[in-house]
PDB file of N, CA and C in Angstrom:
ATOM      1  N   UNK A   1      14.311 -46.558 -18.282  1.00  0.00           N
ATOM      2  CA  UNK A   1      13.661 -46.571 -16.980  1.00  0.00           C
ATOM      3  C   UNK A   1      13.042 -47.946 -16.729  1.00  0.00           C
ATOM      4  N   UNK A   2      12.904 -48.147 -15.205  1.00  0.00           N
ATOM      5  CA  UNK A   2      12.569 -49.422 -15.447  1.00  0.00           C
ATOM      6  C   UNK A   2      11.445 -49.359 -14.203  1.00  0.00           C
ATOM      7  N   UNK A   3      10.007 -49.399 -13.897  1.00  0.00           N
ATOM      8  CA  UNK A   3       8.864 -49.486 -12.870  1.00  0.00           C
ATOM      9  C   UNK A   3       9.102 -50.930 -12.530  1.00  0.00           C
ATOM     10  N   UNK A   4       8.339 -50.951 -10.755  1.00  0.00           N
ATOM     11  CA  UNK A   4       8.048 -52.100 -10.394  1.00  0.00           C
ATOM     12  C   UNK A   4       6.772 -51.564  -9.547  1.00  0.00           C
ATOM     13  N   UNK A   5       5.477 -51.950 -10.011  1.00  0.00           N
ATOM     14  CA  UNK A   5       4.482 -52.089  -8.877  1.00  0.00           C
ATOM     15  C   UNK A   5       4.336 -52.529  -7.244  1.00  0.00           C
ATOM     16  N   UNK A   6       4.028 -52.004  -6.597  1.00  0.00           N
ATOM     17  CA  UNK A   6       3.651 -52.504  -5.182  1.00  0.00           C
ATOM     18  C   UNK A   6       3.807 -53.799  -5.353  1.00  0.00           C
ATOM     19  N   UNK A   7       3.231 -54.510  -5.887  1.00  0.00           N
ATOM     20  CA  UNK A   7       3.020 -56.089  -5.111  1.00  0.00           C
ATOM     21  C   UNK A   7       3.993 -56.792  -6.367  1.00  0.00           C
ATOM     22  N   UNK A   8       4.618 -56.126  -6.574  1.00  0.00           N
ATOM     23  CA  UNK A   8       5.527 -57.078  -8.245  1.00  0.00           C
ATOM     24  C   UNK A   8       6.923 -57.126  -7.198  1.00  0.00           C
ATOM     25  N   UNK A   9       7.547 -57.854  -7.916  1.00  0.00           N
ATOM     26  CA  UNK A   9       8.829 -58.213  -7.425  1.00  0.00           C
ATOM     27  C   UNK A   9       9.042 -59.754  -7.635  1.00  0.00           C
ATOM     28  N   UNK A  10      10.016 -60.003  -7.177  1.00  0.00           N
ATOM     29  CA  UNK A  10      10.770 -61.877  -7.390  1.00  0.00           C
ATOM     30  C   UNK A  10      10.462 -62.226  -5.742  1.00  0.00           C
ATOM     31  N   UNK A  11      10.181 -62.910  -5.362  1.00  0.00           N
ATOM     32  CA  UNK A  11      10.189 -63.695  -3.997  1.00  0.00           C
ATOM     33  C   UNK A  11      11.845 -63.792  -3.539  1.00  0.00           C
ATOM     34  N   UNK A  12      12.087 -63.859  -2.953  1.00  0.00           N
ATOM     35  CA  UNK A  12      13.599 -63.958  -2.268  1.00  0.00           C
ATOM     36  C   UNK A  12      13.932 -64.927  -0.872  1.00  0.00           C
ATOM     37  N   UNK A  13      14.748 -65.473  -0.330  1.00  0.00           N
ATOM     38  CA  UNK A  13      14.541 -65.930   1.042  1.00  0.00           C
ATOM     39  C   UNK A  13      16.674 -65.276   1.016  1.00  0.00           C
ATOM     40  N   UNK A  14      16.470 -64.263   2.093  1.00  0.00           N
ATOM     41  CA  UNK A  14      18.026 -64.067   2.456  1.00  0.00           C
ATOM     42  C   UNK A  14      18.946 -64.699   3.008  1.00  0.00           C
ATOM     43  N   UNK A  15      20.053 -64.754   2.840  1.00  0.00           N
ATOM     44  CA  UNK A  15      20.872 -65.925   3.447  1.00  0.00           C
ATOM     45  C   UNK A  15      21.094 -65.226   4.777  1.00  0.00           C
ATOM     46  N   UNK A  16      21.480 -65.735   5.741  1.00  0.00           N
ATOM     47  CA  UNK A  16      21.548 -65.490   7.239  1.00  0.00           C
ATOM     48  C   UNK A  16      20.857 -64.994   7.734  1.00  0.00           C
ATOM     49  N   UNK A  17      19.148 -64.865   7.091  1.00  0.00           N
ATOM     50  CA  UNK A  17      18.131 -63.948   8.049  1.00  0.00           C
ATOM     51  C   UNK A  17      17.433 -65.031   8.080  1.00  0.00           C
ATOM     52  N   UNK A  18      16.459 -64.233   9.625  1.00  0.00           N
ATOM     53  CA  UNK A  18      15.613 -65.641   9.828  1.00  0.00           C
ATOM     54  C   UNK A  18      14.347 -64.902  10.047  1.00  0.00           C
ATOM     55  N   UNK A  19      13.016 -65.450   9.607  1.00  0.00           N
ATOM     56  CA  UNK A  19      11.839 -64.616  10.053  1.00  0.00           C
ATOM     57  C   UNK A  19      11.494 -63.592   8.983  1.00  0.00           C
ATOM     58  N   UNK A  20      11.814 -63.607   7.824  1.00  0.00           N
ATOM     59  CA  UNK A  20      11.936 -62.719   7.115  1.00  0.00           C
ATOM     60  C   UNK A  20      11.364 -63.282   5.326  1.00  0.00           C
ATOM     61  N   UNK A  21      10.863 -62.552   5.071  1.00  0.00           N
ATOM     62  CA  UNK A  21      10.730 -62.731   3.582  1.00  0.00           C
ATOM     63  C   UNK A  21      10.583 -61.471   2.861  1.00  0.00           C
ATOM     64  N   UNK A  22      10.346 -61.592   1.562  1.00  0.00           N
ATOM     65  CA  UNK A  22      10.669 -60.060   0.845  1.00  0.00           C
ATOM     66  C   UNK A  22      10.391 -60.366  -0.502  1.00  0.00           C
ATOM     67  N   UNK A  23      10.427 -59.547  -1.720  1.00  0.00           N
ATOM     68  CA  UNK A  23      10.415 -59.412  -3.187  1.00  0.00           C
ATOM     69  C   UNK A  23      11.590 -58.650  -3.522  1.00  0.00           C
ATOM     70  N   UNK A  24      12.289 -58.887  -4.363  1.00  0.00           N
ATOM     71  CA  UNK A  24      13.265 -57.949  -4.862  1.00  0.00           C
ATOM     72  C   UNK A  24      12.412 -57.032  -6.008  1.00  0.00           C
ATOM     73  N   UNK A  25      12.503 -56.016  -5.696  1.00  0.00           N
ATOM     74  CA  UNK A  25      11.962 -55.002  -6.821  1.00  0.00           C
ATOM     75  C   UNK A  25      12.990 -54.743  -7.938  1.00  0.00           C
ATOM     76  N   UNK A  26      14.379 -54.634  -7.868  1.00  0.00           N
ATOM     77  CA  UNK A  26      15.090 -54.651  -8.697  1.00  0.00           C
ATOM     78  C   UNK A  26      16.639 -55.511  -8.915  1.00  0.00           C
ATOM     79  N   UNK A  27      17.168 -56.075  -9.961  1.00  0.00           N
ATOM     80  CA  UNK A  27      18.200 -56.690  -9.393  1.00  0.00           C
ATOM     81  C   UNK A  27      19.466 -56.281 -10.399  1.00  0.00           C
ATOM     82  N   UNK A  28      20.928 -56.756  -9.927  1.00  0.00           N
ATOM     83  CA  UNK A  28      21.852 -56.440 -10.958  1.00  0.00           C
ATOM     84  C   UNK A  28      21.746 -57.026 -12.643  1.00  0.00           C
ATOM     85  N   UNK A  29      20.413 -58.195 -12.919  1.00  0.00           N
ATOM     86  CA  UNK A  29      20.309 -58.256 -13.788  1.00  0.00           C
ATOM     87  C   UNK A  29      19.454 -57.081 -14.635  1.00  0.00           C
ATOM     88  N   UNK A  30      18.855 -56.331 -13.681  1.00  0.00           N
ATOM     89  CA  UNK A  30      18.036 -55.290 -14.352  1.00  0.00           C
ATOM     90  C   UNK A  30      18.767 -54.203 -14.966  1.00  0.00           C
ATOM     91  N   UNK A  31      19.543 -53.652 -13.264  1.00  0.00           N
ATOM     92  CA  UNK A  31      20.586 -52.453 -13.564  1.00  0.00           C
ATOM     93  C   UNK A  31      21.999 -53.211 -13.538  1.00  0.00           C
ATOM     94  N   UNK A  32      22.724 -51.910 -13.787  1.00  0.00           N
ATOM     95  CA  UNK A  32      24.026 -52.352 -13.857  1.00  0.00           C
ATOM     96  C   UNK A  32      24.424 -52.650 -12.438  1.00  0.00           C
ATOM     97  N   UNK A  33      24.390 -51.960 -11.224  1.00  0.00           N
ATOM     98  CA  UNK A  33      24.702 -52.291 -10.131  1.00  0.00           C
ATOM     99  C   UNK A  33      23.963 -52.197  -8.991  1.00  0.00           C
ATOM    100  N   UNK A  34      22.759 -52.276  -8.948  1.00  0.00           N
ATOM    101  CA  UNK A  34      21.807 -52.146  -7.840  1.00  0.00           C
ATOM    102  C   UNK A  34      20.765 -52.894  -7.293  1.00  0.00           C
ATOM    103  N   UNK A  35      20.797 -53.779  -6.558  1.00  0.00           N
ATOM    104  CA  UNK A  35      19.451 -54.293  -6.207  1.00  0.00           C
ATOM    105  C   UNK A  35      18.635 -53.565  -5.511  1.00  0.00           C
ATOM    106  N   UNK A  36      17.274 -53.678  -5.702  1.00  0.00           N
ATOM    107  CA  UNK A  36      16.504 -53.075  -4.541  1.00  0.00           C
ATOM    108  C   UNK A  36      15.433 -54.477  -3.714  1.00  0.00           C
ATOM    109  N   UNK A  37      15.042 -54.442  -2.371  1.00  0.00           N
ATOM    110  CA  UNK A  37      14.516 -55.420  -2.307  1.00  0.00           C
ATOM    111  C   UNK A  37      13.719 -54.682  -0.756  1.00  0.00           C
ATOM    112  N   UNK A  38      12.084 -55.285  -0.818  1.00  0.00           N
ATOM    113  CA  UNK A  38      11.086 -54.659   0.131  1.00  0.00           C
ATOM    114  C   UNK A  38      11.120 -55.789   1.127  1.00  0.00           C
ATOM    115  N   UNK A  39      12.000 -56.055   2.207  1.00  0.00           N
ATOM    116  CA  UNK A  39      11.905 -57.100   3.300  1.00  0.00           C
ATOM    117  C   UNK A  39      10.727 -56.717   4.522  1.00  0.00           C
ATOM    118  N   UNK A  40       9.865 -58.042   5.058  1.00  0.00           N
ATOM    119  CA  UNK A  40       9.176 -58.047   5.959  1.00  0.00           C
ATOM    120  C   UNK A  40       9.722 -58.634   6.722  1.00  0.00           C
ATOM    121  N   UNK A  41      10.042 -58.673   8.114  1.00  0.00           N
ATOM    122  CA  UNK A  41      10.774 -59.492   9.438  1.00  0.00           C
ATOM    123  C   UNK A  41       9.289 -59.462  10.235  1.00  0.00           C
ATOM    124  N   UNK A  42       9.246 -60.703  10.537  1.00  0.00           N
ATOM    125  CA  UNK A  42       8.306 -60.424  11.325  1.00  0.00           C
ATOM    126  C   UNK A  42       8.951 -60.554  12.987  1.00  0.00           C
ATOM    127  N   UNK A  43       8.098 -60.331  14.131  1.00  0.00           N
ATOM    128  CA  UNK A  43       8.262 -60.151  15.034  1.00  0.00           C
ATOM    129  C   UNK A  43       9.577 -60.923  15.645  1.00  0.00           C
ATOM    130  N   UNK A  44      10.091 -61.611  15.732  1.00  0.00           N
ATOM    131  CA  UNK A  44      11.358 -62.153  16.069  1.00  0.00           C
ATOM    132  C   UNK A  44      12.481 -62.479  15.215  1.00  0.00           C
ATOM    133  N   UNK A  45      12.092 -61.615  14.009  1.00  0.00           N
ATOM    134  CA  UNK A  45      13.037 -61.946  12.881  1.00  0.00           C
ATOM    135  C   UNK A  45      14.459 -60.960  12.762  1.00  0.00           C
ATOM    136  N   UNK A  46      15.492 -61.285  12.014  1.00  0.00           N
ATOM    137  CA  UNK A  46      16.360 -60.226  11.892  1.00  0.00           C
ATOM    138  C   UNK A  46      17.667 -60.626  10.919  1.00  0.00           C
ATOM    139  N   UNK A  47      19.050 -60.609  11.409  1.00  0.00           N
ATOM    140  CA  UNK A  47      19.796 -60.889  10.590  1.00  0.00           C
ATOM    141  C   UNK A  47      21.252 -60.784  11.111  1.00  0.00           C
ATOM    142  N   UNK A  48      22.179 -62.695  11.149  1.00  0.00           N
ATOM    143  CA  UNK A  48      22.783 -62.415  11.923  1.00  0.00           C
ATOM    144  C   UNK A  48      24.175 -61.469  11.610  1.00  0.00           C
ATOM    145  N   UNK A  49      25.020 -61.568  12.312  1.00  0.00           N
ATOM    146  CA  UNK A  49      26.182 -61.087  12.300  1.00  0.00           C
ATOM    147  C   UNK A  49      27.092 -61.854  11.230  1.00  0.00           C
ATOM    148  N   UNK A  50      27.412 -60.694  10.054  1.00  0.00           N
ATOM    149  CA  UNK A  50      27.556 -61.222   8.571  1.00  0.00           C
ATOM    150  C   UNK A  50      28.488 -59.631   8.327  1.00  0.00           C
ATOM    151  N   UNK A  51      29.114 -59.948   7.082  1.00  0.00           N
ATOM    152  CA  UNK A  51      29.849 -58.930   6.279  1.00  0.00           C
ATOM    153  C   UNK A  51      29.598 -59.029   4.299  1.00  0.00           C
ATOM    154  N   UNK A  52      29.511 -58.298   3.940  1.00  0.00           N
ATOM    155  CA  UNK A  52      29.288 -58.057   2.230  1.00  0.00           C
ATOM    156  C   UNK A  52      30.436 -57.332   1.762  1.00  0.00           C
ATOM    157  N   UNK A  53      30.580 -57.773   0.667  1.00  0.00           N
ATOM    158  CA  UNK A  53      31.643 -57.217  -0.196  1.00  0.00           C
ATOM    159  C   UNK A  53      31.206 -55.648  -0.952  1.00  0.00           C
ATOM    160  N   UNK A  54      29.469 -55.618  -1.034  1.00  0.00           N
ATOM    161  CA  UNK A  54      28.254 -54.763  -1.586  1.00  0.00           C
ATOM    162  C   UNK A  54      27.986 -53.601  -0.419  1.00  0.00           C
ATOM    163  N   UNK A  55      27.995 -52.528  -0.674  1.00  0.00           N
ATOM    164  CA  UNK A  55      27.694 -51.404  -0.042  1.00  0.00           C
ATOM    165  C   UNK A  55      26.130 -51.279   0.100  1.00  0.00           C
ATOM    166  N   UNK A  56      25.359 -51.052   1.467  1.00  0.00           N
ATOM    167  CA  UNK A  56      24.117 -51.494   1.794  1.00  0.00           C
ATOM    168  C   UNK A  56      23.034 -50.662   2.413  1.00  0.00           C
ATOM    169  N   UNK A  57      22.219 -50.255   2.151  1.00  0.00           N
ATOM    170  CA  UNK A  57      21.607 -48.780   2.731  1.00  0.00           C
ATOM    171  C   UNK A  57      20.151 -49.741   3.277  1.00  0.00           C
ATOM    172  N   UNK A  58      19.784 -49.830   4.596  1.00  0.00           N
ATOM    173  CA  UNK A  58      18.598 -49.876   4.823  1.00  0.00           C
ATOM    174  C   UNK A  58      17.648 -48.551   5.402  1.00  0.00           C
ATOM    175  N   UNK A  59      16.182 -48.491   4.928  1.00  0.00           N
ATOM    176  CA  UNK A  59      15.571 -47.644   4.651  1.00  0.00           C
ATOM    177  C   UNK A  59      14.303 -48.634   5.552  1.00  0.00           C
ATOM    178  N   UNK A  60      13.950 -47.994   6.968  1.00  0.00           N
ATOM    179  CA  UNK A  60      12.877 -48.366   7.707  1.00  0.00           C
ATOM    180  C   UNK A  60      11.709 -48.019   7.307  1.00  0.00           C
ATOM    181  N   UNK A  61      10.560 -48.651   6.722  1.00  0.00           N
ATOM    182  CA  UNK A  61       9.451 -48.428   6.362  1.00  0.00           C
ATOM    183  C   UNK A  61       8.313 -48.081   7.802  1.00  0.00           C
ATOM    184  N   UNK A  62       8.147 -49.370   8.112  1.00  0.00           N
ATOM    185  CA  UNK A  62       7.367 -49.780   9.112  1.00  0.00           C
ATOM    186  C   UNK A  62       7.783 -50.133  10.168  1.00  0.00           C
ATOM    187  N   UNK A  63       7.965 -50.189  12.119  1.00  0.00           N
ATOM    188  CA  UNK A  63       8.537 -50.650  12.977  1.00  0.00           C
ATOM    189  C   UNK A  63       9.862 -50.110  13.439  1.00  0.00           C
ATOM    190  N   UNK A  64      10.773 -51.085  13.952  1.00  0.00           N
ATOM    191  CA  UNK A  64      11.550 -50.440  14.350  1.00  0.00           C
ATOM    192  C   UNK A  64      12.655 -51.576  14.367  1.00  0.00           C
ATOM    193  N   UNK A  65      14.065 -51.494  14.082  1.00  0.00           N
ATOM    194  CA  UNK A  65      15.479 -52.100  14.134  1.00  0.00           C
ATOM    195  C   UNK A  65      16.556 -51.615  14.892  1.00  0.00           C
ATOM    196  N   UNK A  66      17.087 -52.918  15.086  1.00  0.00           N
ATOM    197  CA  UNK A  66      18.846 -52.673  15.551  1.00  0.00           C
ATOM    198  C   UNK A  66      19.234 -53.002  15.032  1.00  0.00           C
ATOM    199  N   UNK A  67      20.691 -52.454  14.274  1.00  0.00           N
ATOM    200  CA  UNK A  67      21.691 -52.828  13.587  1.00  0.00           C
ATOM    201  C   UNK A  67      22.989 -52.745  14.393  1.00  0.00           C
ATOM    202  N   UNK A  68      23.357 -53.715  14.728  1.00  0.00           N
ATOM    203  CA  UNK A  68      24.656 -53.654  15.430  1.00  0.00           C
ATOM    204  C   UNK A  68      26.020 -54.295  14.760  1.00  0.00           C
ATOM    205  N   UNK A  69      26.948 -53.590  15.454  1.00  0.00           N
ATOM    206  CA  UNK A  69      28.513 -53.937  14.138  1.00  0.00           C
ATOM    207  C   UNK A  69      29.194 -54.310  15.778  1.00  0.00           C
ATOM    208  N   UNK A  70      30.583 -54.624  15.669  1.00  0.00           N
ATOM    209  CA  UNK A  70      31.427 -54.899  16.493  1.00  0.00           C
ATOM    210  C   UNK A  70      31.335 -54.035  17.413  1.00  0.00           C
ATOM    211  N   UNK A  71      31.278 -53.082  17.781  1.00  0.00           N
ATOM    212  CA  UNK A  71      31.359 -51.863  18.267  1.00  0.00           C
ATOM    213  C   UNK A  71      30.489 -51.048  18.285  1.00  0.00           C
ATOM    214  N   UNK A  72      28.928 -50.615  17.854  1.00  0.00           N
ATOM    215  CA  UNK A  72      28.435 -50.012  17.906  1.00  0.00           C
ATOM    216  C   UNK A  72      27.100 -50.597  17.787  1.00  0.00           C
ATOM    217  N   UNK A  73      26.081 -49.563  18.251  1.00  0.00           N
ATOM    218  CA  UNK A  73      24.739 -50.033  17.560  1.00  0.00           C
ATOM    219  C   UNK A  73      23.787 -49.035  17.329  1.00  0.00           C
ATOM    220  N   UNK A  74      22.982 -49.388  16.468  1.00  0.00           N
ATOM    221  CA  UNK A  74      21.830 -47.701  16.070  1.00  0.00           C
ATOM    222  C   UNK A  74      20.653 -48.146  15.963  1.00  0.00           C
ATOM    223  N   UNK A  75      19.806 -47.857  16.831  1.00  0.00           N
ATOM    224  CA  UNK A  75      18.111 -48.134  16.905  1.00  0.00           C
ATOM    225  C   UNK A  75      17.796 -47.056  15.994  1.00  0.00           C
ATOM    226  N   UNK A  76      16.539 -47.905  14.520  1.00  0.00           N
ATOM    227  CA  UNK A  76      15.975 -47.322  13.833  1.00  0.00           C
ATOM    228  C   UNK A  76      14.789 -47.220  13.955  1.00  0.00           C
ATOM    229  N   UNK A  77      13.865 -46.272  13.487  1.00  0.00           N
ATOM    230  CA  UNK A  77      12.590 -46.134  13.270  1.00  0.00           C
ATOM    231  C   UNK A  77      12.149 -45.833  11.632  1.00  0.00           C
ATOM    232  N   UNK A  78      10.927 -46.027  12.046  1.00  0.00           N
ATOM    233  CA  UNK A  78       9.967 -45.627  10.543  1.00  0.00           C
ATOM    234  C   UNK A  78      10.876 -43.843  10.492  1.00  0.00           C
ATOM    235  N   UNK A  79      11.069 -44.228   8.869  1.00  0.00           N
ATOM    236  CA  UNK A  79      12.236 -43.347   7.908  1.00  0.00           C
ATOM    237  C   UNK A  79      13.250 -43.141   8.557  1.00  0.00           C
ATOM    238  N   UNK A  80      14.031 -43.950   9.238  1.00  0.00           N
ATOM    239  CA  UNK A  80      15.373 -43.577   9.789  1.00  0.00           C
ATOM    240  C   UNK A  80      16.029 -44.401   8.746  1.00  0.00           C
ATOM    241  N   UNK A  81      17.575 -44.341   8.033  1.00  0.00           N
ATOM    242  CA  UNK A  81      17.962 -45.384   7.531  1.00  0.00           C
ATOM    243  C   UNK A  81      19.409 -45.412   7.696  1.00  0.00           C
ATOM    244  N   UNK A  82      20.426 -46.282   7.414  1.00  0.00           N
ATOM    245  CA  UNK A  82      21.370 -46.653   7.836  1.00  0.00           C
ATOM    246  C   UNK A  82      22.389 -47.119   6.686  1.00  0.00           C
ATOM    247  N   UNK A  83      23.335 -46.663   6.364  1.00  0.00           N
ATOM    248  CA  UNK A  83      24.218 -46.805   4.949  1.00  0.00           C
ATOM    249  C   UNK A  83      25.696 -47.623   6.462  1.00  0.00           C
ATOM    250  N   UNK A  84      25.927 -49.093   5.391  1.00  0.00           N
ATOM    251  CA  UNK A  84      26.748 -49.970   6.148  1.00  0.00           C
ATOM    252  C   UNK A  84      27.547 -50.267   4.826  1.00  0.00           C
ATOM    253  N   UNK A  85      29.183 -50.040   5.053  1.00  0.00           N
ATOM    254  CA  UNK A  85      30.363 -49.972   3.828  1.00  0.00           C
ATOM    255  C   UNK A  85      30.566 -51.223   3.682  1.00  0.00           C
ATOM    256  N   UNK A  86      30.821 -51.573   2.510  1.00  0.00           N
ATOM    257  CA  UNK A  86      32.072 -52.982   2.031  1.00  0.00           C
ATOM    258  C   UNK A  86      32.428 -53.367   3.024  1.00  0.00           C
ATOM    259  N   UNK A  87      32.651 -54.947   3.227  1.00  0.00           N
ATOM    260  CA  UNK A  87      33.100 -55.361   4.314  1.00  0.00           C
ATOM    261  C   UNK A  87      32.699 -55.184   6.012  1.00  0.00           C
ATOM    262  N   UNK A  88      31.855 -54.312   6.430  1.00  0.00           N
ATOM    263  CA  UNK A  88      31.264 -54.216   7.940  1.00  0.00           C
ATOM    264  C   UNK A  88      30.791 -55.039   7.828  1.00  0.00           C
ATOM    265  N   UNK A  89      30.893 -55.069   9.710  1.00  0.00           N
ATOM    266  CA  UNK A  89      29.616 -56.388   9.828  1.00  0.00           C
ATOM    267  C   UNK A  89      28.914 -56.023  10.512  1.00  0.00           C
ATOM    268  N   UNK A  90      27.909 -56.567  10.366  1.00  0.00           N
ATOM    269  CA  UNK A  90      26.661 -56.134  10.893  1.00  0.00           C
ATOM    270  C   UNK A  90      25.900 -57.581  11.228  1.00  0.00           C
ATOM    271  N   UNK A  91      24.650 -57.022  12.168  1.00  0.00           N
ATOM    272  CA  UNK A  91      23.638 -57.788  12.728  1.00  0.00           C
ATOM    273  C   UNK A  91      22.395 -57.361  12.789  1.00  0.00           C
ATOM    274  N   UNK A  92      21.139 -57.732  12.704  1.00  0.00           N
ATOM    275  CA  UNK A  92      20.157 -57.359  12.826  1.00  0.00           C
ATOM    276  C   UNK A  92      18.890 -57.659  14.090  1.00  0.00           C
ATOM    277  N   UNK A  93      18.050 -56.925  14.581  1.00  0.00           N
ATOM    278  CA  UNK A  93      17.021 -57.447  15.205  1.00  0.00           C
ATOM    279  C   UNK A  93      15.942 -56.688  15.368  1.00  0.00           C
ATOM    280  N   UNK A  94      14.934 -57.613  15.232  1.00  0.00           N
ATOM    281  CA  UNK A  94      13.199 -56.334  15.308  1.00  0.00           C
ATOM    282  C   UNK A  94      12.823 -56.038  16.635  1.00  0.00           C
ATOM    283  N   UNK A  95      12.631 -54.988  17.021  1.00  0.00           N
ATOM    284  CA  UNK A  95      12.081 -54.208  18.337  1.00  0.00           C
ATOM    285  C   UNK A  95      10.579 -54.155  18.332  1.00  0.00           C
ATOM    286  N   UNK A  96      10.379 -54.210  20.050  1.00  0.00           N
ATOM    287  CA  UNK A  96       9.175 -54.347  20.280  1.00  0.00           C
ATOM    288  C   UNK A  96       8.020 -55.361  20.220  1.00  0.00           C
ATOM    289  N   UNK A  97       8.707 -56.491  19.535  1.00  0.00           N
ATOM    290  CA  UNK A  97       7.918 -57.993  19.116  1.00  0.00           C
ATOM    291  C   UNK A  97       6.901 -56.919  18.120  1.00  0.00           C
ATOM    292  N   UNK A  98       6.955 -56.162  17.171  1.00  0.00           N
ATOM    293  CA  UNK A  98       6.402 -55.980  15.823  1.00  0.00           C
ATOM    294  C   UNK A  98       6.963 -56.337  14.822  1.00  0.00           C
ATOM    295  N   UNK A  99       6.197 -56.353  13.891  1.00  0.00           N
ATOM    296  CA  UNK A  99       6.994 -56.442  12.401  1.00  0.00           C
ATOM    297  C   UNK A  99       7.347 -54.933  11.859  1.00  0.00           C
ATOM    298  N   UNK A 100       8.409 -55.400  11.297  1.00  0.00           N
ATOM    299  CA  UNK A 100       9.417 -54.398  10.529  1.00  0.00           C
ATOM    300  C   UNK A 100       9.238 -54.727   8.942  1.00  0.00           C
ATOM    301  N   UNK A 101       8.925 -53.239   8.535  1.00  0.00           N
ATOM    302  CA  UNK A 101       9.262 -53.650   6.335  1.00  0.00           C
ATOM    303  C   UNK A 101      10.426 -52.616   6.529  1.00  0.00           C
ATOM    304  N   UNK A 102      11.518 -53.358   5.750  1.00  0.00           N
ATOM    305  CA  UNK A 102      12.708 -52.467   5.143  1.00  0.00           C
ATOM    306  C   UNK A 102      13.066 -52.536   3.845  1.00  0.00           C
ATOM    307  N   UNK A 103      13.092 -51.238   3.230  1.00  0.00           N
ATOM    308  CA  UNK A 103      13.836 -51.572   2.306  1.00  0.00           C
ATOM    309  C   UNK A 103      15.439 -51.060   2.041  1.00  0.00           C
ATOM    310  N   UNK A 104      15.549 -52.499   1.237  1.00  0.00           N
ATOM    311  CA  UNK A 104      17.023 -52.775   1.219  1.00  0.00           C
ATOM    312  C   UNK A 104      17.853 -52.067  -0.419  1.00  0.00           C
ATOM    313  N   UNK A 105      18.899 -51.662  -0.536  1.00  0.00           N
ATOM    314  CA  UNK A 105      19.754 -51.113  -1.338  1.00  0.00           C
ATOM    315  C   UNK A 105      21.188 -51.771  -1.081  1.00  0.00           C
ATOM    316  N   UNK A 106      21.226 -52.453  -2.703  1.00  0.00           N
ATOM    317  CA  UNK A 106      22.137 -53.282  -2.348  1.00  0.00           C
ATOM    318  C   UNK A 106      23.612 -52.251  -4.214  1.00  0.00           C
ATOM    319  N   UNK A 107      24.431 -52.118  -3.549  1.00  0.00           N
ATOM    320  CA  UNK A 107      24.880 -51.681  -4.406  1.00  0.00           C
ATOM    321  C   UNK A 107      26.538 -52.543  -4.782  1.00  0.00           C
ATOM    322  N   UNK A 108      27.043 -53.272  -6.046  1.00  0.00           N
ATOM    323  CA  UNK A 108      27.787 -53.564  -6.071  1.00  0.00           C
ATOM    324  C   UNK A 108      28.950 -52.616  -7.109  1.00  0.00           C
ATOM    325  N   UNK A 109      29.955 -52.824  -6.315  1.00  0.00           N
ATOM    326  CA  UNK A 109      31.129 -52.224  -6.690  1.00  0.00           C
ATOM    327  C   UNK A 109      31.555 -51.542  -8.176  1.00  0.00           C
TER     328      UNK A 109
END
């Protein structure tokens, strides 16, 4: 088993997000295939239009998101969350000019 406290984690800065910072609570060096990571966006922050090879579950803490793909889009709220497959693409943006905490589930193959 492996704990991570509230305020423990690694610092992180994500590639293609902007406005955003976070701790990874867990990473594939920990487990065999899972990161976990607690992101803050603040009010104009989000994430652009990108694709992963890693299967990706976001989990709305606080605030509220859009996640939009080619074709679709899904406004989230506090505990709504959103599982995005290998290869989608996706985009991100924070609603309402608040800040958003998500956490992220990053699972590789």
């Amino acid at each position: 088993m492996i704990s991570v406290k509230d305020a423990e984690g690694i610092p992180y800065e994500a590639a293609k997000h902007s406005e955003v910072y976070g701790l990874q609570k867990f990473t594939e060096a920990d487990t065999q295939r899972t990161t976990v990571c607690y992101s803050y966006f603040q009010p104009n922050g989000g994430a652009e239009m990108s694709s992963s090879p890693k299967e990706r579950v976001y989990y709305v803490v606080k605030g509220s998101i859009t996640v939009s793909g080619p074709n679709e889009k899904h406004v989230l709220g506090k505990g709504d969350c959103i599982y995005i497959a290998p290869g989608e693409e996706r985009d991100m943006v924070i609603n309402n000019g608040k800040p958003a905490e998500v956490l992220v589930f990053i699972i590789t193959p």
